[in-house]
N, C-alpha and C. Protein backbone atom coordinates (compact mmCIF):
# COMPACT_ATOMS: atom_id res chain seq x y z
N UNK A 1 0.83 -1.20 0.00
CA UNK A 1 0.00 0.00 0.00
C UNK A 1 0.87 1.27 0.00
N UNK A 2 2.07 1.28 0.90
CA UNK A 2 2.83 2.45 0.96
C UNK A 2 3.68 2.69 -0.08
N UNK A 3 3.93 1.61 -0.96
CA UNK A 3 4.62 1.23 -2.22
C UNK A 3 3.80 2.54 -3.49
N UNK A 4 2.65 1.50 -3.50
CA UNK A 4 1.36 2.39 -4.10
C UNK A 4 1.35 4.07 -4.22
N UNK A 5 1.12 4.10 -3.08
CA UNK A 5 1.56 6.01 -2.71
C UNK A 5 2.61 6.70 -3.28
N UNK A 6 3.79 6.13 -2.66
CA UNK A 6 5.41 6.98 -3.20
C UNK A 6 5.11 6.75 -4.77
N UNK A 7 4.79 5.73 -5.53
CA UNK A 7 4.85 6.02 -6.42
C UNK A 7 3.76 6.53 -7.19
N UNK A 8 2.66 6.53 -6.77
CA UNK A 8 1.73 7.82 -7.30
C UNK A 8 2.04 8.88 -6.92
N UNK A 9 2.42 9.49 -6.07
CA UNK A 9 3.04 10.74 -5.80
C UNK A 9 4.73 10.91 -6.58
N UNK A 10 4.95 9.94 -7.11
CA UNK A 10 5.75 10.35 -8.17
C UNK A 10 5.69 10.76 -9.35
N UNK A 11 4.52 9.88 -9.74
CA UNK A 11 4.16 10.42 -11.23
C UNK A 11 3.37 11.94 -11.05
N UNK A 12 2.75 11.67 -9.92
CA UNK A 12 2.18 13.56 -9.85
C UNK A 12 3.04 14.07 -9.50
N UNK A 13 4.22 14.35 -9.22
CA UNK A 13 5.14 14.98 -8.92
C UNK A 13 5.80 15.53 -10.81
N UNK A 14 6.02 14.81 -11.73
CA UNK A 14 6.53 14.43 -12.77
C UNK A 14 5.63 15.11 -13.67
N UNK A 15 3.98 14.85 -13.38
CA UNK A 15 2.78 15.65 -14.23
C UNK A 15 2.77 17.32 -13.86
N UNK A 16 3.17 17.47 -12.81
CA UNK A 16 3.45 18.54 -12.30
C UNK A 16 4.37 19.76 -12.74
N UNK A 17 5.46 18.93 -13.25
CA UNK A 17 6.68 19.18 -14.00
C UNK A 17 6.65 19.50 -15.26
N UNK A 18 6.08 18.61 -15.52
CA UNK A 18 5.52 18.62 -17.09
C UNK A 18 4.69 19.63 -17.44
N UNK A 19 3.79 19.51 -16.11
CA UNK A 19 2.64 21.38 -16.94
C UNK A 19 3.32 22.07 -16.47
N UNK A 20 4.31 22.47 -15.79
CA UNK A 20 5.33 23.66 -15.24
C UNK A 20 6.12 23.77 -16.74
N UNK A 21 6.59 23.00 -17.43
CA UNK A 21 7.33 23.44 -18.72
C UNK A 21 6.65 23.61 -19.76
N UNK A 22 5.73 22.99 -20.03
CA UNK A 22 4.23 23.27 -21.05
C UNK A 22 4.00 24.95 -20.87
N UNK A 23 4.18 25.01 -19.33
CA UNK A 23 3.15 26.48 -19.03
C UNK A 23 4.58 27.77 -19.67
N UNK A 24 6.07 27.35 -18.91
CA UNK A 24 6.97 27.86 -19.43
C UNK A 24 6.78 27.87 -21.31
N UNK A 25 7.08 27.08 -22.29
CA UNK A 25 7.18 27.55 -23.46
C UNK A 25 6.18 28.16 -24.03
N UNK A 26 4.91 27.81 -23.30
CA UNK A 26 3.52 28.51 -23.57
C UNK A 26 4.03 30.16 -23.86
N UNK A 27 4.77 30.69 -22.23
CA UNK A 27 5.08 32.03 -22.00
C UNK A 27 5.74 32.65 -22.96
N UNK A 28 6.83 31.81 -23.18
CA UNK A 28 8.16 32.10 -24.34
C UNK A 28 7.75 32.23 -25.55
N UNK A 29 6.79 31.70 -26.22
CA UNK A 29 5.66 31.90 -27.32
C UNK A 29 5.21 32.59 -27.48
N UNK A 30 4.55 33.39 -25.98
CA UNK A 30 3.38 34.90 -26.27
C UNK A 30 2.11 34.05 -26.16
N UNK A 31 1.84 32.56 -26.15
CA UNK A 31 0.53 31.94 -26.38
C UNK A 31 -0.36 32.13 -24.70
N UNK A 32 0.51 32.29 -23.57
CA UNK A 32 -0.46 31.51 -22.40
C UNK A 32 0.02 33.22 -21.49
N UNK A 33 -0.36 33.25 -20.48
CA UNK A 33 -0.50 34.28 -19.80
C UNK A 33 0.64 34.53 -18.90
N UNK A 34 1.53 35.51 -19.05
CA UNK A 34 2.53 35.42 -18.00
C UNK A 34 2.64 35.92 -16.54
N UNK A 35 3.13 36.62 -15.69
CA UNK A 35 3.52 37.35 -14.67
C UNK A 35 3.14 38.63 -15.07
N UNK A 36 3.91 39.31 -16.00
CA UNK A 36 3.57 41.11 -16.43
C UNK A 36 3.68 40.77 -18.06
N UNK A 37 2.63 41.78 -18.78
CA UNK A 37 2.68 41.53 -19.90
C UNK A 37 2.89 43.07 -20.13
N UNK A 38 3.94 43.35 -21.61
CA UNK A 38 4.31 44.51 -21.67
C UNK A 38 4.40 44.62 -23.42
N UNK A 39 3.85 45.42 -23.53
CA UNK A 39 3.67 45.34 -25.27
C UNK A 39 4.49 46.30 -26.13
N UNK A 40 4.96 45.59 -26.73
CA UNK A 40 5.96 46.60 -27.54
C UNK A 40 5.83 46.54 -29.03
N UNK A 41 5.74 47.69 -29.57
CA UNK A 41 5.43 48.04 -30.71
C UNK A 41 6.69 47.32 -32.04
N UNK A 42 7.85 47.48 -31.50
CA UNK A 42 8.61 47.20 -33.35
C UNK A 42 9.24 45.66 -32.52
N UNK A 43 8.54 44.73 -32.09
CA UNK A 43 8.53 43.37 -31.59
C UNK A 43 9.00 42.34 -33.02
N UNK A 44 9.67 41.32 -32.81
CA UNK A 44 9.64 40.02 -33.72
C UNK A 44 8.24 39.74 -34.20
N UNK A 45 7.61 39.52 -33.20
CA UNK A 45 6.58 38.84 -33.46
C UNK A 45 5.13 39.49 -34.04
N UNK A 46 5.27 41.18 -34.18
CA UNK A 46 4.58 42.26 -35.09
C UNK A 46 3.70 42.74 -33.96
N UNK A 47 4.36 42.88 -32.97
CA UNK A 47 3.41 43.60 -31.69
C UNK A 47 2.50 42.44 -30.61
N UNK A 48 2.87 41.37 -30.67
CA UNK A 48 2.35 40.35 -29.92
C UNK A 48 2.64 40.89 -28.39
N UNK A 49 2.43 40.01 -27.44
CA UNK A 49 2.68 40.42 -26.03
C UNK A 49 4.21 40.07 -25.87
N UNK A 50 5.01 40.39 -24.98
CA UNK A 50 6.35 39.98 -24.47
C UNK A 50 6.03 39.89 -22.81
N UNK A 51 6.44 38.34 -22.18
CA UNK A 51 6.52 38.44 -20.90
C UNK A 51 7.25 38.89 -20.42
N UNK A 52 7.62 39.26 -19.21
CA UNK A 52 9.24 39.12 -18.56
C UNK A 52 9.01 40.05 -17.26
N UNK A 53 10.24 39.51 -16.46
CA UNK A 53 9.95 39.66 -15.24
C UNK A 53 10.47 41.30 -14.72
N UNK A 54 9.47 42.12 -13.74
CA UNK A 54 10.02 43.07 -12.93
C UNK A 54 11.01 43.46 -12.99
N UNK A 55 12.00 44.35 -13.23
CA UNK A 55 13.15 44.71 -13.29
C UNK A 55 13.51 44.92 -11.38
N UNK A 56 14.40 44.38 -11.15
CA UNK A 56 15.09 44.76 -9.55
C UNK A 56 16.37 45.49 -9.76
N UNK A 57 16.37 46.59 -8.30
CA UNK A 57 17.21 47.42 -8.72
C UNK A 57 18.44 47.08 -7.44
N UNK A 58 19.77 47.01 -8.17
CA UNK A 58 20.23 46.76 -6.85
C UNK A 58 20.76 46.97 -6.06
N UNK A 59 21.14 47.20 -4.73
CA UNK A 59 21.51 48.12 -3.87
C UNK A 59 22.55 48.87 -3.55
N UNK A 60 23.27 49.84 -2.90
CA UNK A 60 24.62 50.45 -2.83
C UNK A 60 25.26 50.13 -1.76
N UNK A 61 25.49 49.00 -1.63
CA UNK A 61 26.07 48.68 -0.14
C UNK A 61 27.91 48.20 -1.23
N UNK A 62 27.48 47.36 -1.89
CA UNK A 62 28.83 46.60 -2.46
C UNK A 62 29.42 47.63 -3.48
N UNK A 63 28.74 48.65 -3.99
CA UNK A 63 29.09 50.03 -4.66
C UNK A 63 30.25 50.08 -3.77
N UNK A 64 29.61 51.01 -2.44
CA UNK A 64 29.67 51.89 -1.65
C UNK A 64 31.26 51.43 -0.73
N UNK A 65 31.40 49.32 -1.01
CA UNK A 65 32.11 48.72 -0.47
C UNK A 65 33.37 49.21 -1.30
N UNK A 66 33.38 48.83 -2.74
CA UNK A 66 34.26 49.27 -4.04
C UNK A 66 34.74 50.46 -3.90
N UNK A 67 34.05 51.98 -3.43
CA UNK A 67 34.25 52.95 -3.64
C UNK A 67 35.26 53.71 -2.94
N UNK A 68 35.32 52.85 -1.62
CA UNK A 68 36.23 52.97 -0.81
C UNK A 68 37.51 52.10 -0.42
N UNK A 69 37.21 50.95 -1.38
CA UNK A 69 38.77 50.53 -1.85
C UNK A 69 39.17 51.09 -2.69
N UNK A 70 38.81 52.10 -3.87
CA UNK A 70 39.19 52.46 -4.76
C UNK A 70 39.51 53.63 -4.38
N UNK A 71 39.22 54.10 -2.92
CA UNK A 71 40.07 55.47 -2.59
C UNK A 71 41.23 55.04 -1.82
N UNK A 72 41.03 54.15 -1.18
CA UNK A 72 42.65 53.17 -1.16
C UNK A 72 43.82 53.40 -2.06
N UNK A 73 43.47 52.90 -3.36
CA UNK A 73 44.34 52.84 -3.92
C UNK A 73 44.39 53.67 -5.38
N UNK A 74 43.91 54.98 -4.90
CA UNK A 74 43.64 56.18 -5.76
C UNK A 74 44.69 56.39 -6.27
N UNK A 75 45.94 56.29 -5.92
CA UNK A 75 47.50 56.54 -6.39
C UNK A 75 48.18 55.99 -7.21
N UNK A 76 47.49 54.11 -6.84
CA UNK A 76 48.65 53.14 -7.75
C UNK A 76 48.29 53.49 -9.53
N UNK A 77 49.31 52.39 -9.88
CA UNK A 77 48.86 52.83 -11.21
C UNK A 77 48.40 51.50 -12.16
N UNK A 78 47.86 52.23 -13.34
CA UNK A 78 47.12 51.06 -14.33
C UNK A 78 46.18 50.37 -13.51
N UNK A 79 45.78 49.32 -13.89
CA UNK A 79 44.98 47.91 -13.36
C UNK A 79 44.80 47.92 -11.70
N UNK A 80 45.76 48.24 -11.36
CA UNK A 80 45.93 48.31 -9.61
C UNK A 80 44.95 49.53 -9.01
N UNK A 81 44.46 50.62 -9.69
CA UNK A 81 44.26 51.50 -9.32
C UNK A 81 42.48 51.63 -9.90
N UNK A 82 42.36 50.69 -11.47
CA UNK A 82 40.81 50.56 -11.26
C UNK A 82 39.93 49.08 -11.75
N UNK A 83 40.62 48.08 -11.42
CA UNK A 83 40.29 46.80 -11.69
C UNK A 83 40.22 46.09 -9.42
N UNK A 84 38.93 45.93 -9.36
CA UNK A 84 38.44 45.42 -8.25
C UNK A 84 39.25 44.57 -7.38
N UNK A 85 39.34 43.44 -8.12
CA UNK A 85 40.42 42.29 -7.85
C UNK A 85 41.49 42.85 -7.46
N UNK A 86 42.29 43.24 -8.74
CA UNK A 86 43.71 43.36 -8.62
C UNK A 86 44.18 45.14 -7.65
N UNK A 87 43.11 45.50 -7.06
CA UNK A 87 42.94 46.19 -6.03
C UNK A 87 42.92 45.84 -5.07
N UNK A 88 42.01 44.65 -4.56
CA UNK A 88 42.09 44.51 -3.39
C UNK A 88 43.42 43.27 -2.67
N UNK A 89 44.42 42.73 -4.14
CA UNK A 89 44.79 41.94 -3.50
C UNK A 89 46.20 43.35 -3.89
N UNK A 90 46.40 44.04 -4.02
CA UNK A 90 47.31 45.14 -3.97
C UNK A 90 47.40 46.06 -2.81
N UNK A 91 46.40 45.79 -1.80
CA UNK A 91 45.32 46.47 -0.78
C UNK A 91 46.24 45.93 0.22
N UNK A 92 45.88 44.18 -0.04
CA UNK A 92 46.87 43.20 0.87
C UNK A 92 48.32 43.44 0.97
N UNK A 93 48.75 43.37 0.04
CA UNK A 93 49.92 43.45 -0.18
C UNK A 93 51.02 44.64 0.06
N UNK A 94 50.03 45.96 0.10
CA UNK A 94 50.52 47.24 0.99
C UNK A 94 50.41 47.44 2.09
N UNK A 95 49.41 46.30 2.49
CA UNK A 95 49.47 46.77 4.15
C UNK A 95 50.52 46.16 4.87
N UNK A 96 50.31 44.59 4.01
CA UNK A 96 51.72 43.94 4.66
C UNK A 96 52.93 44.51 4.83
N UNK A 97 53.11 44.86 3.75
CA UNK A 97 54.82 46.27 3.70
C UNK A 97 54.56 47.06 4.73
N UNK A 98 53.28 47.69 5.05
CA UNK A 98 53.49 48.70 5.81
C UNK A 98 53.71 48.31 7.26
N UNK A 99 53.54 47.10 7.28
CA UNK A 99 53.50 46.24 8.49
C UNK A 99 55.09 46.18 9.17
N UNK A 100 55.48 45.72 7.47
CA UNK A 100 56.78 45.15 8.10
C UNK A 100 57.46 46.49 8.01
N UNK A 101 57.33 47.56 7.44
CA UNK A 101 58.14 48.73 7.44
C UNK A 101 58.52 49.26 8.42
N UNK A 102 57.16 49.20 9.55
CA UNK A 102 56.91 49.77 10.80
C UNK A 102 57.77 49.09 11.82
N UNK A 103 58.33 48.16 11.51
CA UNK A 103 59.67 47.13 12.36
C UNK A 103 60.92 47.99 11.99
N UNK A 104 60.90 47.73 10.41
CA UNK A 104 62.40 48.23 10.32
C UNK A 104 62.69 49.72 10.63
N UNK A 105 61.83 50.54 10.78
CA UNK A 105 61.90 52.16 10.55
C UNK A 105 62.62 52.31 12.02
N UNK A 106 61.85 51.33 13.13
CA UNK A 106 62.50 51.96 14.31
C UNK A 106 64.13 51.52 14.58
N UNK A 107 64.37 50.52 13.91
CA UNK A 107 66.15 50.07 13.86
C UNK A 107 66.75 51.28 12.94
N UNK A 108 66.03 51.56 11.69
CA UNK A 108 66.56 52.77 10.90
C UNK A 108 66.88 53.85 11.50
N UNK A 109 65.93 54.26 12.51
CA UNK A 109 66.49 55.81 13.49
C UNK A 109 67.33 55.21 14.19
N UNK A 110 67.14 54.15 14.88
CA UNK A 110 67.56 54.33 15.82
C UNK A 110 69.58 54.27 15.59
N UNK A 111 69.88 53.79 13.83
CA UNK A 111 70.89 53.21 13.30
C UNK A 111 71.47 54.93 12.70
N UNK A 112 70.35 55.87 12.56
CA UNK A 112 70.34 57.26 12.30
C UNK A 112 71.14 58.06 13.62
N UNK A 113 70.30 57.72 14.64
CA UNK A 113 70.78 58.52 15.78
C UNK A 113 72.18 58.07 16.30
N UNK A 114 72.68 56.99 16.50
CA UNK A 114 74.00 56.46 16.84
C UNK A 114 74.93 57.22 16.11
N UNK A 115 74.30 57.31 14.94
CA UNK A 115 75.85 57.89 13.99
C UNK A 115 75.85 59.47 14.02
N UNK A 116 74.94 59.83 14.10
CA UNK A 116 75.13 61.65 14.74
C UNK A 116 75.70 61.67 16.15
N UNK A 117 75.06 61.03 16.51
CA UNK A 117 76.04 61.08 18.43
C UNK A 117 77.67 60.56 18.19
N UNK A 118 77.74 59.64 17.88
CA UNK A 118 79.42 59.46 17.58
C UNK A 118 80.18 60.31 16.58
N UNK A 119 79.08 61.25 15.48
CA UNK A 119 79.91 61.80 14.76
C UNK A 119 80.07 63.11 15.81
N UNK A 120 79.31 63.67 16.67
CA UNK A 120 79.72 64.99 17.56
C UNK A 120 80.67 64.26 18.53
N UNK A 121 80.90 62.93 19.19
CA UNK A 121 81.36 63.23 19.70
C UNK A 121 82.98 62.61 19.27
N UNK A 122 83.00 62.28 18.12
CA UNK A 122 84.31 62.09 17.86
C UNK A 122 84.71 62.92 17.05
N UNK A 123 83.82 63.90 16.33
CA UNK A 123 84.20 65.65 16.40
C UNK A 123 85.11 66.12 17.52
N UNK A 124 84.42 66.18 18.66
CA UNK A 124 84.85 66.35 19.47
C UNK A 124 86.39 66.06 20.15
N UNK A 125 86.24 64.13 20.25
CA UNK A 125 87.41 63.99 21.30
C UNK A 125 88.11 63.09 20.36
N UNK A 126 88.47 63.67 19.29
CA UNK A 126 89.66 63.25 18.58
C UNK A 126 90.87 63.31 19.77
N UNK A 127 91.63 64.09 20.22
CA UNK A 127 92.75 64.09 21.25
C UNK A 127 92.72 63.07 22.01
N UNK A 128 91.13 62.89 22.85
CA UNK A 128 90.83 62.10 23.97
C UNK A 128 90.62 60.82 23.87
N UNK A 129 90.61 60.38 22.25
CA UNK A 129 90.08 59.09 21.55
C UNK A 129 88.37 58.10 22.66
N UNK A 130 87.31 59.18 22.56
CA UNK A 130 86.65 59.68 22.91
C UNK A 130 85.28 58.85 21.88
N UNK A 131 84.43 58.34 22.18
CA UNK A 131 83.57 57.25 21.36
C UNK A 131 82.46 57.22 21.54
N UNK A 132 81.48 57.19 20.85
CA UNK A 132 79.72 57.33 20.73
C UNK A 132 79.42 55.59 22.24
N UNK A 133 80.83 54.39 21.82
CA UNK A 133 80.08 53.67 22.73
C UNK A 133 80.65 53.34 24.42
N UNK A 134 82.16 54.49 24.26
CA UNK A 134 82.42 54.70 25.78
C UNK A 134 81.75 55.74 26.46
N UNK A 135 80.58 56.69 25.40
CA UNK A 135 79.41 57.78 26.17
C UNK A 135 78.53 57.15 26.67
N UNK A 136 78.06 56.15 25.91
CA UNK A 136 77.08 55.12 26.14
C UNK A 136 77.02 54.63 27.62
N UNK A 137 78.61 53.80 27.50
CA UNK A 137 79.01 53.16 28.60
C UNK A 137 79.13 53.91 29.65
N UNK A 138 79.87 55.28 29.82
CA UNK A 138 79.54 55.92 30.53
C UNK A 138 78.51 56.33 31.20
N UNK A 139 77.43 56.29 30.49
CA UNK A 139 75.83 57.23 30.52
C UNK A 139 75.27 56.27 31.64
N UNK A 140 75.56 54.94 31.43
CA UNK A 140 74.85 54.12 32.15
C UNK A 140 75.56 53.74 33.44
N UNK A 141 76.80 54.02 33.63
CA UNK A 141 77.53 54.13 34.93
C UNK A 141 77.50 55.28 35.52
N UNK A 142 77.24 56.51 35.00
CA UNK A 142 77.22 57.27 36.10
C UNK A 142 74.59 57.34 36.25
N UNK A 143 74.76 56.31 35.75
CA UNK A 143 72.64 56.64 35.97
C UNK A 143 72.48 57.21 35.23
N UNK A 144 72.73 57.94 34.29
CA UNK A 144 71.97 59.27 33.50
C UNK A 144 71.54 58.64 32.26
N UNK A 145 69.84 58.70 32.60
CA UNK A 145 69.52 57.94 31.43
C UNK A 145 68.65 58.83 30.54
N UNK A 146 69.44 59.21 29.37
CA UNK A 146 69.01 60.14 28.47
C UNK A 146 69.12 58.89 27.14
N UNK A 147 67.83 58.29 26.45
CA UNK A 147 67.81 57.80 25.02
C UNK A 147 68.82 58.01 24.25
N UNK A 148 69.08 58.04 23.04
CA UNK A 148 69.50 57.92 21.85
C UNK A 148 68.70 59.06 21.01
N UNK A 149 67.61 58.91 21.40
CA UNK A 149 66.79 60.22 20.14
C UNK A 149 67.20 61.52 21.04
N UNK A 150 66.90 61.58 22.05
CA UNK A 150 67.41 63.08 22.84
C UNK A 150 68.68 63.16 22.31
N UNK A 151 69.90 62.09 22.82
CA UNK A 151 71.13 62.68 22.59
C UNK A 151 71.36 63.10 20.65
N UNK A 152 70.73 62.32 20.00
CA UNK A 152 70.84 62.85 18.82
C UNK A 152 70.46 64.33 18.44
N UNK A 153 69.70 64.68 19.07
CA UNK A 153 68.43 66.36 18.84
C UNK A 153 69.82 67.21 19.95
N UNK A 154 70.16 66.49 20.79
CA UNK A 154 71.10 67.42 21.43
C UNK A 154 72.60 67.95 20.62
N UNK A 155 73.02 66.73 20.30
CA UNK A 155 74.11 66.89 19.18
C UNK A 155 74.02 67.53 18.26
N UNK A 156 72.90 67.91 17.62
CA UNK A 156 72.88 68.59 16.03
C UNK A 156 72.56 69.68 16.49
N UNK A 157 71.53 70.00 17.42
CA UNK A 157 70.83 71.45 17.54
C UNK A 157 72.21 72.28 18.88
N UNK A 158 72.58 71.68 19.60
CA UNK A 158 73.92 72.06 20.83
C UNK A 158 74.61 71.12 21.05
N UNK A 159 75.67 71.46 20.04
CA UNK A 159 77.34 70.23 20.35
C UNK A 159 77.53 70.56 21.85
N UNK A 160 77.95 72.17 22.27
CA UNK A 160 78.12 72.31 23.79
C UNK A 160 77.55 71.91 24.77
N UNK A 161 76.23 71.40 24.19
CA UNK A 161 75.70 70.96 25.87
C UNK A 161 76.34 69.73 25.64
N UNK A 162 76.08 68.95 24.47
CA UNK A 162 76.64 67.29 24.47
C UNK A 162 78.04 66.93 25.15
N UNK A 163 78.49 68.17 24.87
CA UNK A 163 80.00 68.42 25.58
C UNK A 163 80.18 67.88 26.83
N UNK A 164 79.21 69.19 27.33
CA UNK A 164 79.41 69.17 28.71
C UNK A 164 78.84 68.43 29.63
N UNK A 165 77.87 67.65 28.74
CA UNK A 165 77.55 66.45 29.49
C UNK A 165 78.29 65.29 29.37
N UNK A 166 78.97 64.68 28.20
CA UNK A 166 80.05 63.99 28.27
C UNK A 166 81.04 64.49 29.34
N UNK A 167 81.70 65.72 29.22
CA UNK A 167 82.52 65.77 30.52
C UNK A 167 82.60 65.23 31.77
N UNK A 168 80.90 66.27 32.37
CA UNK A 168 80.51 65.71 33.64
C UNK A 168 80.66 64.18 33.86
N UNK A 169 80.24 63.56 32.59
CA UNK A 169 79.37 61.66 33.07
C UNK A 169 81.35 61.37 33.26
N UNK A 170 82.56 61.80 31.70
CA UNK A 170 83.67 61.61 32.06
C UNK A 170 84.47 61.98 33.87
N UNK A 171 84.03 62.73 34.50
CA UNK A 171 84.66 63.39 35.87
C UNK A 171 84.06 62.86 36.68
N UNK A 172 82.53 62.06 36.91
CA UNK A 172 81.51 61.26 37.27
C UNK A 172 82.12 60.19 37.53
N UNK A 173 82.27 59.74 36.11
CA UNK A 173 83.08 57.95 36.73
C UNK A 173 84.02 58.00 36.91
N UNK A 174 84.96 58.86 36.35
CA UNK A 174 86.33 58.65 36.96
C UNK A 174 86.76 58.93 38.19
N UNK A 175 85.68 59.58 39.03
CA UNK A 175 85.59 59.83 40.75
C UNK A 175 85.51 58.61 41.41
N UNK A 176 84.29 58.39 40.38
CA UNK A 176 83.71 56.95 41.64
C UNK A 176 85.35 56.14 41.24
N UNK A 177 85.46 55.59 40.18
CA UNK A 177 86.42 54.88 39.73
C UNK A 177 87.57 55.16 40.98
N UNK A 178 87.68 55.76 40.93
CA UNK A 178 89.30 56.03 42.03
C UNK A 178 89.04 55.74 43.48
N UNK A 179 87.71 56.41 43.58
CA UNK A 179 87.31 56.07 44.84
C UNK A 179 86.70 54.49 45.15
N UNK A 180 86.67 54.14 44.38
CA UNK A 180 86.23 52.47 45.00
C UNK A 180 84.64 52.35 44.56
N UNK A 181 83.80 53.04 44.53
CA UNK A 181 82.49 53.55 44.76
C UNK A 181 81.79 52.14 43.34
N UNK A 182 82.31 51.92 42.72
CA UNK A 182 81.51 51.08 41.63
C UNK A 182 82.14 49.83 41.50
């Protein structure tokens, strides 16, 4: 009996199908009634009906998404600058650099500032044979903890103060030094 069923409900399933595509070429013909009928005058068919569906309009969200990768990469050039794709994987690919740039930039100053401090102070203590890394060493034996970017801004804008603070930190340790003190 349950045999019976599934397969009558197959063939109506199948008859079903069948007037669903009957009813389709019917449409495609102009013969059977569609959804919207819209009549157009210089037609194939000498002014018959034409079906077809609602026009949908579609929204500005994925515009709006585009519009602002494309101010991203308002600069690059050719293809990179107005082809979607090859924007957004150019998108990737700059940020990564900028990623890794942001590592190396701070070894770059900091490879900047060393060499202005040793160039004032071996300006300086040519006689004294006098060194960007016995100031260093110094700086940190007598406590005085002034960076690398200060002492650089100090060196270019006032050699004399750099001076005279090398002096002091020099008369500093060489006190304690004698005296036992370190």
């Amino acid at each position: 009996m349950a045999v019976r069923k599934v397969i009558v409900a197959k063939a109506l399933g199948i008859f079903i199908l069948y007037i669903g595509k009957i009813r389709f070429v019917l449409n495609r013909l102009g013969k059977g009634k569609g959804i919207t009928e819209r009549k157009e005058k210089n037609s194939l068919f000498g002014g018959s009906f034409i079906y077809s569906m609602t026009r949908i309009r579609r929204g500005y969200i994925a515009r709006r998404r585009r519009t602002k990768i494309r101010l991203f990469a308002s600069n690059f050039r050719g293809a990179l600058s107005r082809l979607t794709r090859t924007i957004i994987q150019q998108k990737i690919r700059a940020l990564f650099s900028a990623h890794q740039d942001r590592g190396s930039q701070k070894s770059n100053f900091r490879r900047l500032w060393i060499t202005r401090i040793n160039a004032v102070i071996r300006e300086w203590g040519v006689s004294h044979s006098y060194s960007y890394s016995r100031l260093i060493h110094d700086l940190y034996k007598g406590r005085l903890l002034l960076n690398r970017k200060i002492l650089a801004q100090i060196a270019i804008l006032n050699r004399d103060c750099l001076y005279t603070i090398s002096n002091e930190i020099i008369k500093e340790v060489g006190y304690k030094k004698s005296v036992g003190i370190i």
